[in-house]
Protein backbone atom coordinates (compact mmCIF):
# COMPACT_ATOMS: atom_id res chain seq x y z
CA UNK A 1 78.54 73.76 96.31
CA UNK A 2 79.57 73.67 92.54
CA UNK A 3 80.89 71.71 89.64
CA UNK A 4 84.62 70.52 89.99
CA UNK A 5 86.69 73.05 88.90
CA UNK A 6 87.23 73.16 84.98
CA UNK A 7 89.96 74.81 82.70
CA UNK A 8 89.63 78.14 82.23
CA UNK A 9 90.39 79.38 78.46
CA UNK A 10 93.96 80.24 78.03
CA UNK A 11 92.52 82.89 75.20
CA UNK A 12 91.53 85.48 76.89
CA UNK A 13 93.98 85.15 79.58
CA UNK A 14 96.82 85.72 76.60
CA UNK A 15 94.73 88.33 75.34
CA UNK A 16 95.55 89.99 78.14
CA UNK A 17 99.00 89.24 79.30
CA UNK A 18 99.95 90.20 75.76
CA UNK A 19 98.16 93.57 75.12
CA UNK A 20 97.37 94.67 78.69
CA UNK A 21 99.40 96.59 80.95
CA UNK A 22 100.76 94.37 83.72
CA UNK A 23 99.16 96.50 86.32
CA UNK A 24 97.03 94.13 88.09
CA UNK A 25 97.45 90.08 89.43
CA UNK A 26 94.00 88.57 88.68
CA UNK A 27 93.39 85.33 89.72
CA UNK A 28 93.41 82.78 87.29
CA UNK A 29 89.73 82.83 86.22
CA UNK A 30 87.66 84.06 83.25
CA UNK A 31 84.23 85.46 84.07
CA UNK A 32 82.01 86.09 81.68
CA UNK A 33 78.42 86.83 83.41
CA UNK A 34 77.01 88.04 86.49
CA UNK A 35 73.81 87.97 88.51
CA UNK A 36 72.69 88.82 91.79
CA UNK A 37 75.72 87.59 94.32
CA UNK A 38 76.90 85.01 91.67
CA UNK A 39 79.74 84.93 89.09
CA UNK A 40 80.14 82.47 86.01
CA UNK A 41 83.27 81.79 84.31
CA UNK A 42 83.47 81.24 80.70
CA UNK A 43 82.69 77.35 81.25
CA UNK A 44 79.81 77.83 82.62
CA UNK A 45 81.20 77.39 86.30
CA UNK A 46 79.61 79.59 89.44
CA UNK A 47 81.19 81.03 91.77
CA UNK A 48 79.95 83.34 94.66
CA UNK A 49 81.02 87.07 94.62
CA UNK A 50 82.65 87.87 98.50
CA UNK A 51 84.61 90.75 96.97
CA UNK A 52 81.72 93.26 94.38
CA UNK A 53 84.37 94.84 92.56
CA UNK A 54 85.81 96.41 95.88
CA UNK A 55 82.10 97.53 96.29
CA UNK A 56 81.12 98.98 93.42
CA UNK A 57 78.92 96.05 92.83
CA UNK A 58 76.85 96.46 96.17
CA UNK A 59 73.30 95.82 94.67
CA UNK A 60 74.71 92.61 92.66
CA UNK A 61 75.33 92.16 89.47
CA UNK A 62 73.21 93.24 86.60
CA UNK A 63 70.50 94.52 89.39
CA UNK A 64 67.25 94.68 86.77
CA UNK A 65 65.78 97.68 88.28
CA UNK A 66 69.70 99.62 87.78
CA UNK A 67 69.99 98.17 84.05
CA UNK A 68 66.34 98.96 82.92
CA UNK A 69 67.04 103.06 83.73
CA UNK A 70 70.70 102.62 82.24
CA UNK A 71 68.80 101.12 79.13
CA UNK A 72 66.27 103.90 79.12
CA UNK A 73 68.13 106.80 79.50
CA UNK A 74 71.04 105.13 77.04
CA UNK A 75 68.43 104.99 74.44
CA UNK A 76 67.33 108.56 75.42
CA UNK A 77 70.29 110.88 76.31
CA UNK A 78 74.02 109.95 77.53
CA UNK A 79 76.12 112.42 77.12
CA UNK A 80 75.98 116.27 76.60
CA UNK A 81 78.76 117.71 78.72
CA UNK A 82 78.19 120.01 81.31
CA UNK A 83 78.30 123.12 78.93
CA UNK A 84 74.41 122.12 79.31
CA UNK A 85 71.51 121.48 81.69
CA UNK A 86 70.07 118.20 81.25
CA UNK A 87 66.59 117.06 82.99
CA UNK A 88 68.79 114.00 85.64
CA UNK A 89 71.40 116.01 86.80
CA UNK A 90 69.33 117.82 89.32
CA UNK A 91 67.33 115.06 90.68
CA UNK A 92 69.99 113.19 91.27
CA UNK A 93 72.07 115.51 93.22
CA UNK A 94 69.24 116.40 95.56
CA UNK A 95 69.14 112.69 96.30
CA UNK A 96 72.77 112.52 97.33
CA UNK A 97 72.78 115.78 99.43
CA UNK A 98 69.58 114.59 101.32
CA UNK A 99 70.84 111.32 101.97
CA UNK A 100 74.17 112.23 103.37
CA UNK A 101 72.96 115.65 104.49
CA UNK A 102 75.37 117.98 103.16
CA UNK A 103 74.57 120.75 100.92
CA UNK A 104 75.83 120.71 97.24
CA UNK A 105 77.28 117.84 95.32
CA UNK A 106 79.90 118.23 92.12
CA UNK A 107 79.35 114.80 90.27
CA UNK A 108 82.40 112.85 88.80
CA UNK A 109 83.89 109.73 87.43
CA UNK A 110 86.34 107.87 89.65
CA UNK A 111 86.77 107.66 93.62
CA UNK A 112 90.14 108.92 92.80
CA UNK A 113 88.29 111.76 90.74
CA UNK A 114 86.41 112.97 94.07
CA UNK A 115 89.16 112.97 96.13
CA UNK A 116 91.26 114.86 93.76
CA UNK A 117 88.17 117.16 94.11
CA UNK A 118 88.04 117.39 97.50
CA UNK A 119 91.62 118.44 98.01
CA UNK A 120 91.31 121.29 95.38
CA UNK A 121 88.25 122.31 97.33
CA UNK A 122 89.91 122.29 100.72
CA UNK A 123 92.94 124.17 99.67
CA UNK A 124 90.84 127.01 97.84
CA UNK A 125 88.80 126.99 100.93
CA UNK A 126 91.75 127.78 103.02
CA UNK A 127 92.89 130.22 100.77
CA UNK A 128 89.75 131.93 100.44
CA UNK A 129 87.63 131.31 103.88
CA UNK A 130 90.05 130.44 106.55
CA UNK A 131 92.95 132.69 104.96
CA UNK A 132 96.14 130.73 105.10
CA UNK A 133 98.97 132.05 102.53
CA UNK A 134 99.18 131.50 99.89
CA UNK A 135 100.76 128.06 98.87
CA UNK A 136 101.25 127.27 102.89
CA UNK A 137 97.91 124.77 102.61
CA UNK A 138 98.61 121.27 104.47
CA UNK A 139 96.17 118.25 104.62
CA UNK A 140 96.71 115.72 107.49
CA UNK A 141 96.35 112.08 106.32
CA UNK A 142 96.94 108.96 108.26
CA UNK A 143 99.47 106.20 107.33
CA UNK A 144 97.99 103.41 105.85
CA UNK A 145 95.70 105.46 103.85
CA UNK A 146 93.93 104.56 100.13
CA UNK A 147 92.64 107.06 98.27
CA UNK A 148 93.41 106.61 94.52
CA UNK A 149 96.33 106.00 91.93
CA UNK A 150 96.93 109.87 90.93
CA UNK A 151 100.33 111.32 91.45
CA UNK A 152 98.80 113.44 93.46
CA UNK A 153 97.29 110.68 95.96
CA UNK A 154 100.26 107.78 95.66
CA UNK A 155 102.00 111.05 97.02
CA UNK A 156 100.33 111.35 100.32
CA UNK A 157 100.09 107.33 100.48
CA UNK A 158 102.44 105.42 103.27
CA UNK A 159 103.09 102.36 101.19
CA UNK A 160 106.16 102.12 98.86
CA UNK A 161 105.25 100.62 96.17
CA UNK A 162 102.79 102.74 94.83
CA UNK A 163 104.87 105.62 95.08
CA UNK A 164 108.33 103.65 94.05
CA UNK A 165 108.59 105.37 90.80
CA UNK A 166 106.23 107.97 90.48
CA UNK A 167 107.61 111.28 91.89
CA UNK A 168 108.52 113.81 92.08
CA UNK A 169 105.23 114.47 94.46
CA UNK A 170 102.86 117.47 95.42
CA UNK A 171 104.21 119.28 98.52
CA UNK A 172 101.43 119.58 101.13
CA UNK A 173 100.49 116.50 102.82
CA UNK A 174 101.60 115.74 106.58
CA UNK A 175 101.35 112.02 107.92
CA UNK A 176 100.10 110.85 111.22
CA UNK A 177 99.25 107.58 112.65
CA UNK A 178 95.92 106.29 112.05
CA UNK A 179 93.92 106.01 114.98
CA UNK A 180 96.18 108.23 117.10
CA UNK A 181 93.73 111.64 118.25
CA UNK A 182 96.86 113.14 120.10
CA UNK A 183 99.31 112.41 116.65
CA UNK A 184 96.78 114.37 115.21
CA UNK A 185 96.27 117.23 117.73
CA UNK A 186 100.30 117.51 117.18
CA UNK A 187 100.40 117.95 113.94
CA UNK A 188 97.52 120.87 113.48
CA UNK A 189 99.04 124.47 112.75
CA UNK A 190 97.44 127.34 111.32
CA UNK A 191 98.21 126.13 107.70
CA UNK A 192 96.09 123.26 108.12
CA UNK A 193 92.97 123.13 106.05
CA UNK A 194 91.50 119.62 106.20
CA UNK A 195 91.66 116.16 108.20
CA UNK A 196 90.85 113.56 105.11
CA UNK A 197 90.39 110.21 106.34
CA UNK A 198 88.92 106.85 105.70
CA UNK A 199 86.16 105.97 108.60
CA UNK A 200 87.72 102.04 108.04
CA UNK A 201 90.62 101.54 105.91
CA UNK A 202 90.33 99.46 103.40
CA UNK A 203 92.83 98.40 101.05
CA UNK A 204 95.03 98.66 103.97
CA UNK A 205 93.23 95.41 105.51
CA UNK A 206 89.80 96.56 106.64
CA UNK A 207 91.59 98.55 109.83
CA UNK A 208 88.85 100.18 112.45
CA UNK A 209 90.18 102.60 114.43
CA UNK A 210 89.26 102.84 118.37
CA UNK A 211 86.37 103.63 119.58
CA UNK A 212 85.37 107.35 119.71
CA UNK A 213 87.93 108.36 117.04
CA UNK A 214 86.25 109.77 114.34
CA UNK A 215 84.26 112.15 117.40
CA UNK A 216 87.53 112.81 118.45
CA UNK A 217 89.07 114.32 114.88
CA UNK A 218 85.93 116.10 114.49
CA UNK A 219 85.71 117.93 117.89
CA UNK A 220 89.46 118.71 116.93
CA UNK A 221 88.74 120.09 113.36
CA UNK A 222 85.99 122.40 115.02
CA UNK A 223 88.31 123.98 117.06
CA UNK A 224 90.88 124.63 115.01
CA UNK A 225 88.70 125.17 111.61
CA UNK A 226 89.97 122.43 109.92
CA UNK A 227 87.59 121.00 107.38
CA UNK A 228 86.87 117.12 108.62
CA UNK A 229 86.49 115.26 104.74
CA UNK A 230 85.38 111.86 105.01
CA UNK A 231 86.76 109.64 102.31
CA UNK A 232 83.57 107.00 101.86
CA UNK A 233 84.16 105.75 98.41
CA UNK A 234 84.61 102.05 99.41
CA UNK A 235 82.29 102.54 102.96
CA UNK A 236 80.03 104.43 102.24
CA UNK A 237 76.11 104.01 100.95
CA UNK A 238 75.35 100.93 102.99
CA UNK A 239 78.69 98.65 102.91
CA UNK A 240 79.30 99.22 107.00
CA UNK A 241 75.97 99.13 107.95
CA UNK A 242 75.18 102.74 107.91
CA UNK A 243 74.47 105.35 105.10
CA UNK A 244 77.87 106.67 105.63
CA UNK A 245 80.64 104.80 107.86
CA UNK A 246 80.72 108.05 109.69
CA UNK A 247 77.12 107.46 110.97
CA UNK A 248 78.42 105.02 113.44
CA UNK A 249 79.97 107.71 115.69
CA UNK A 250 77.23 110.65 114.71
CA UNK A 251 80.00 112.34 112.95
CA UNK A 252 78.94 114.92 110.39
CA UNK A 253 81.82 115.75 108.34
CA UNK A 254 82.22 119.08 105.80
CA UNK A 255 82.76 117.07 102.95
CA UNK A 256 82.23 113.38 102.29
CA UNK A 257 83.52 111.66 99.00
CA UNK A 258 81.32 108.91 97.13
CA UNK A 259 82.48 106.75 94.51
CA UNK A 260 82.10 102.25 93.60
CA UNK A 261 78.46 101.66 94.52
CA UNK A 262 76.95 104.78 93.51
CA UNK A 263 77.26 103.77 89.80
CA UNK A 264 75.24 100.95 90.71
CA UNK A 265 77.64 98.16 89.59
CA UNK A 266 77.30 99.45 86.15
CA UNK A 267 79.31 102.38 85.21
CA UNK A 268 81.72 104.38 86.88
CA UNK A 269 79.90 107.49 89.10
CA UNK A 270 81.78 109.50 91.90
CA UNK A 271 80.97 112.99 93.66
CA UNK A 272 82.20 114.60 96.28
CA UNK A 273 79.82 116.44 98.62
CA UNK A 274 79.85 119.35 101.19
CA UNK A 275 78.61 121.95 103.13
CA UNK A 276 77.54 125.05 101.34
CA UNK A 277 80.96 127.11 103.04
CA UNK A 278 83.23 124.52 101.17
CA UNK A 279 81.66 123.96 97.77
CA UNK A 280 81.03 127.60 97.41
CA UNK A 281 85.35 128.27 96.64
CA UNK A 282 84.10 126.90 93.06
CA UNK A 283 82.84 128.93 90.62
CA UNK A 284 82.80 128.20 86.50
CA UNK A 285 85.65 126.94 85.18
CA UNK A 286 87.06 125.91 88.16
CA UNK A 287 87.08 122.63 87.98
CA UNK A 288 85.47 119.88 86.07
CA UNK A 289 85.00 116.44 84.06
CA UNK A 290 83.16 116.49 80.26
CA UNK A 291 81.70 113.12 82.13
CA UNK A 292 81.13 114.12 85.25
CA UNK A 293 77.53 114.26 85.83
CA UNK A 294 76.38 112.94 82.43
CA UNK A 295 72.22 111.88 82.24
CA UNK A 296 73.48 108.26 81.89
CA UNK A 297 75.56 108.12 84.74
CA UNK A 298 72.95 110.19 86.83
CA UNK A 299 70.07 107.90 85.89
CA UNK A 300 71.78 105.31 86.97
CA UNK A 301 72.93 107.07 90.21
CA UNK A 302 69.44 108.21 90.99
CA UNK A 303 68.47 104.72 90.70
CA UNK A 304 70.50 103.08 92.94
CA UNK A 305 70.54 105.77 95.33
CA UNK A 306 66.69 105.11 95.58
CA UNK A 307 67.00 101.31 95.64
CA UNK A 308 69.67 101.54 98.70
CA UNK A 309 66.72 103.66 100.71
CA UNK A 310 63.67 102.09 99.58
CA UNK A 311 65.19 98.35 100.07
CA UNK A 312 66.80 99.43 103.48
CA UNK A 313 70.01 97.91 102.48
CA UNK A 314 72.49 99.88 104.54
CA UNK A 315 69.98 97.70 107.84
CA UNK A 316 70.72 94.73 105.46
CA UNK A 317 74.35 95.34 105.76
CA UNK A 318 74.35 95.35 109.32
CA UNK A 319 72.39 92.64 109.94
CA UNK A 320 74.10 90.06 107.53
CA UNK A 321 77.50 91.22 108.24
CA UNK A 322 77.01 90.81 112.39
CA UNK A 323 76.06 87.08 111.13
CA UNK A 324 79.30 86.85 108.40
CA UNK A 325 81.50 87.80 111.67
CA UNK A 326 79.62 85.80 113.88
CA UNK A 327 80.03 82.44 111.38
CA UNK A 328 83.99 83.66 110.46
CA UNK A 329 84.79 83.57 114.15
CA UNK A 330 83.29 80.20 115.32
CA UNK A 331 85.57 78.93 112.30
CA UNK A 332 88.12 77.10 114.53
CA UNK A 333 91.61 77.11 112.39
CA UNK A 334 95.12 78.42 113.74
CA UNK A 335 95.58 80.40 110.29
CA UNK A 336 92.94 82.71 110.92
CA UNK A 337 93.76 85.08 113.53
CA UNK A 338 91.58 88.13 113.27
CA UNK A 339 88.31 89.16 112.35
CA UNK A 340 87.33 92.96 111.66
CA UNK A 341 84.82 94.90 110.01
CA UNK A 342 81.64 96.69 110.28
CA UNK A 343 78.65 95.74 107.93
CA UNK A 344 79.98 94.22 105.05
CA UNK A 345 83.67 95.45 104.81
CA UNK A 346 85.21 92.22 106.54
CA UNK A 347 88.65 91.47 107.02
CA UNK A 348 90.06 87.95 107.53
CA UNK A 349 93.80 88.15 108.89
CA UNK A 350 95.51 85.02 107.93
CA UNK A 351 98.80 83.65 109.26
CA UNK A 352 101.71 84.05 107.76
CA UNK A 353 103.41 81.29 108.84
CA UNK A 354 100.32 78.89 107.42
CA UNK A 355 99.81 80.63 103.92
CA UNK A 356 99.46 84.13 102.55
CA UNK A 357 95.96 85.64 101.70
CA UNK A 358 96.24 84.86 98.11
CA UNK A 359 96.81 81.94 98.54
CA UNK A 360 93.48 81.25 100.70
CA UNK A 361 92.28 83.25 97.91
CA UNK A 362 93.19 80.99 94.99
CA UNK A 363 92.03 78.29 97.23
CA UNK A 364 88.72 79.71 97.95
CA UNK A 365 88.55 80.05 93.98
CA UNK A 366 88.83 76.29 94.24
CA UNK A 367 85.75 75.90 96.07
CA UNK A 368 83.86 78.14 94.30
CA UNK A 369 83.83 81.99 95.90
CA UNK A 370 86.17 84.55 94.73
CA UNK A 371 87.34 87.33 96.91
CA UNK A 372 90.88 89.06 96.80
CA UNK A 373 93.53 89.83 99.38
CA UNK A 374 95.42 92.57 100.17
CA UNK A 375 98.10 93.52 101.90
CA UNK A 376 99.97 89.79 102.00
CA UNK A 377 97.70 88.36 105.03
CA UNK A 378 94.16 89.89 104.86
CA UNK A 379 91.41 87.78 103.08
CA UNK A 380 89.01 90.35 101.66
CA UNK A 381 85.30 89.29 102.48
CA UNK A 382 82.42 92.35 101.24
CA UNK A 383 79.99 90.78 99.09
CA UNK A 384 76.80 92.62 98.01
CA UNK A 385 74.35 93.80 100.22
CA UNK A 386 71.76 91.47 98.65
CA UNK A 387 73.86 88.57 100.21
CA UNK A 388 71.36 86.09 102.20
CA UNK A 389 72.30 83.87 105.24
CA UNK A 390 72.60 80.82 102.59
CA UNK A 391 74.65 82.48 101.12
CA UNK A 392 76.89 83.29 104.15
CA UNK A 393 77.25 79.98 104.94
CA UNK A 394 78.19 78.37 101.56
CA UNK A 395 81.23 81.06 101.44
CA UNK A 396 81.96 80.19 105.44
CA UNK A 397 81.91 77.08 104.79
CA UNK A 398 83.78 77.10 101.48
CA UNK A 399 86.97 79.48 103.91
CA UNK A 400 87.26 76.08 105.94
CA UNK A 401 87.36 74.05 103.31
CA UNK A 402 89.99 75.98 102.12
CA UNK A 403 91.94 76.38 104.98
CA UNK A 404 92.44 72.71 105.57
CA UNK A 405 94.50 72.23 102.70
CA UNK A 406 97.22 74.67 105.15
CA UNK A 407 99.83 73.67 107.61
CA UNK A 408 102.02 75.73 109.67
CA UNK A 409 105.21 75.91 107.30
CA UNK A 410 107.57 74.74 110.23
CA UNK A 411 105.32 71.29 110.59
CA UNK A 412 106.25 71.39 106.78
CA UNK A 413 109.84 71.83 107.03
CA UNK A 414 110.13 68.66 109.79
């Protein structure tokens, strides 16, 4: 599929490991452009993009239509702060309220930006609306969960290391099993002011809960007037194979949050969106970002918002990624044990006992596609939505490949 593999520059990899925070394990390559589903290192080698930045590149990489209105409105008006109107804003949050049919929108940076929204706006709402004392406010989350790297958010997460370190933590966060409807009923008092919950996990290894679950939590939440948020920064605008990931169940939620692929793959663009009951707790002053909502960044979010409708890519999704699992699943190796997904979020469970997922990874880099693992066994595969069949099949193709090189580590040790 592409050249043998050449050396990539030490340079900038030193660069890095010298002045850089050790925060982050990239894999041992140096990209330096970008173009529709493709990725070129520094010496000129191509490689095929399974991963999109985690899906903030869903419309591939330097999309022309997304870089001529960051261009345009760059050379017009970036940045004012919201101590002003400005003529994108508007437009750009009546696009995301009609398309996920909620009410108002408060525009931010970061996915962890929009969920650090959304719990201020569910605990003022309880306060305020529902009328639990003060300082009593609880959130249900669900083990396994990924929300963000804020003290606030490591604090509700399940997984040690990225709260080894960092507490003390904010008080108000109960943990239930994901999946579990009746672990949820449970924990529901009258302090309880939201459910927040991913429709799929994903950093956790692209986990889909059963069948009927997300109807379930919301028929719950109703009764007991619990704000249902949606957390849809990775799934959401077309990665599943819906608008939302909640669309697969008909599940409207009271607040959804947005984040990766609404800047379009080109700068960062969050917002987290609600019925008219829940975003009304704000008023001036509240709460906000001096980025948040700047022209550039809603140019750019208009923009992609309208290429996602107009190019039906959330159908795209759905129809290349029931092909992706349909090609992963005839691939007939012992290491790979599960497939899961929806859309484009796919998950590739690898075994243990044959390799871990970076590993398969750093193979894969080997023959030319780059995707990321997480969690020790899962083999990340969510290109962009523009991915074709061709396409498919090269990276398929490229995971056997790869796998071959593995056996069983007990065959190794006789």
């Amino acid at each position: 599929m592409t050249a043998a593999p050449t050396a990539v520059s030490s340079t900038a990899m030193e660069l890095e490991a010298r002045w850089g925070a050790l925060n982050y394990h990239p894999l041992p390559v140096v990209l330096s452009r970008g173009e529709g589903v493709w990725l070129w290192d520094e010496s000129g080698r191509r490689y095929l993009d399974m991963m999109s930045a985690y899906s903030a590149v869903s419309f591939g990489h330097s999309h022309p239509e997304l870089v001529a209105a960051l261009t345009r409105q760059a050379q017009t008006l970036a940045v004012t702060s919201r101590a002003y109107h400005t003529d994108r804003l508007g437009p750009f949050l009546e696009q995301l309220c009609r398309l996920t049919g909620l009410d108002r929108a408060l525009p931010m940076n970061t996915g962890a930006e929009a969920v650090e929204t959304a719990i201020k706006a569910a605990r003022k709402w309880g306060y305020t609306v529902k009328g639990v004392a003060e300082g009593r406010a609880q959130i249900i989350v669900p083990a396994g969960n990924f929300a963000g790297r804020t003290t606030t958010i490591v604090g509700f997460s399940s997984e040690p290391q990225y709260r080894h370190g960092f507490g003390p933590f904010a008080p108000g966060f109960v943990q239930v099993p994901y999946g579990d409807v009746a672990a949820l009923e449970r924990a529901i008092t009258p302090d309880t002011v939201a459910f927040f919950v991913e429709p799929i996990q994903g950093e956790a290894g692209i986990v889909v809960p059963p069948e009927g679950y997300l109807r379930a939590a919301r028929e719950l939440c109703t009764r007991h007037r619990v704000l249902l948020i949606c957390d849809e920064v990775q799934t959401g605008l077309g990665r599943t194979g819906r608008m939302l990931a909640c669309d697969h169940e008909g599940v409207k939620p009271d607040g959804v949050t947005l984040g990766k692929a609404l800047g379009g793959g080109l700068l960062p663009v969050s917002a987290f969106v609600a019925r008219e009951e829940v975003m009304s707790v704000f008023g001036p002053g509240d709460h906000g970002s001096t980025f948040g909502g700047n022209p550039l960044a809603a140019a750019v979010g208009l923009a992609a918002l309208q290429l996602l409708e107009r190019d039906r890519l959330a159908e795209q999704a759905d129809r290349q990624g029931r092909y992706l699992r349909e090609r992963l699943l005839a691939v007939e190796h012992p290491a790979l044990l599960e497939v899961r997904g929806k859309g484009l979020l796919v998950g590739v469970e690898i075994d243990p006992r044959f390799a871990s997922a970076r590993a398969v990874c750093e193979a894969l880099m080997a023959e030319g596609v780059l995707s990321k693992d997480t969690h020790d066994t899962v083999v990340r595969l969510a290109p962009p939505l523009v991915v074709n069949r061709a396409e498919i099949d090269l990276a398929v193709a490229a995971l056997e490949r790869a796998l071959q090189s593995f056996e069983p580590v007990d065959r190794l040790a006789a």
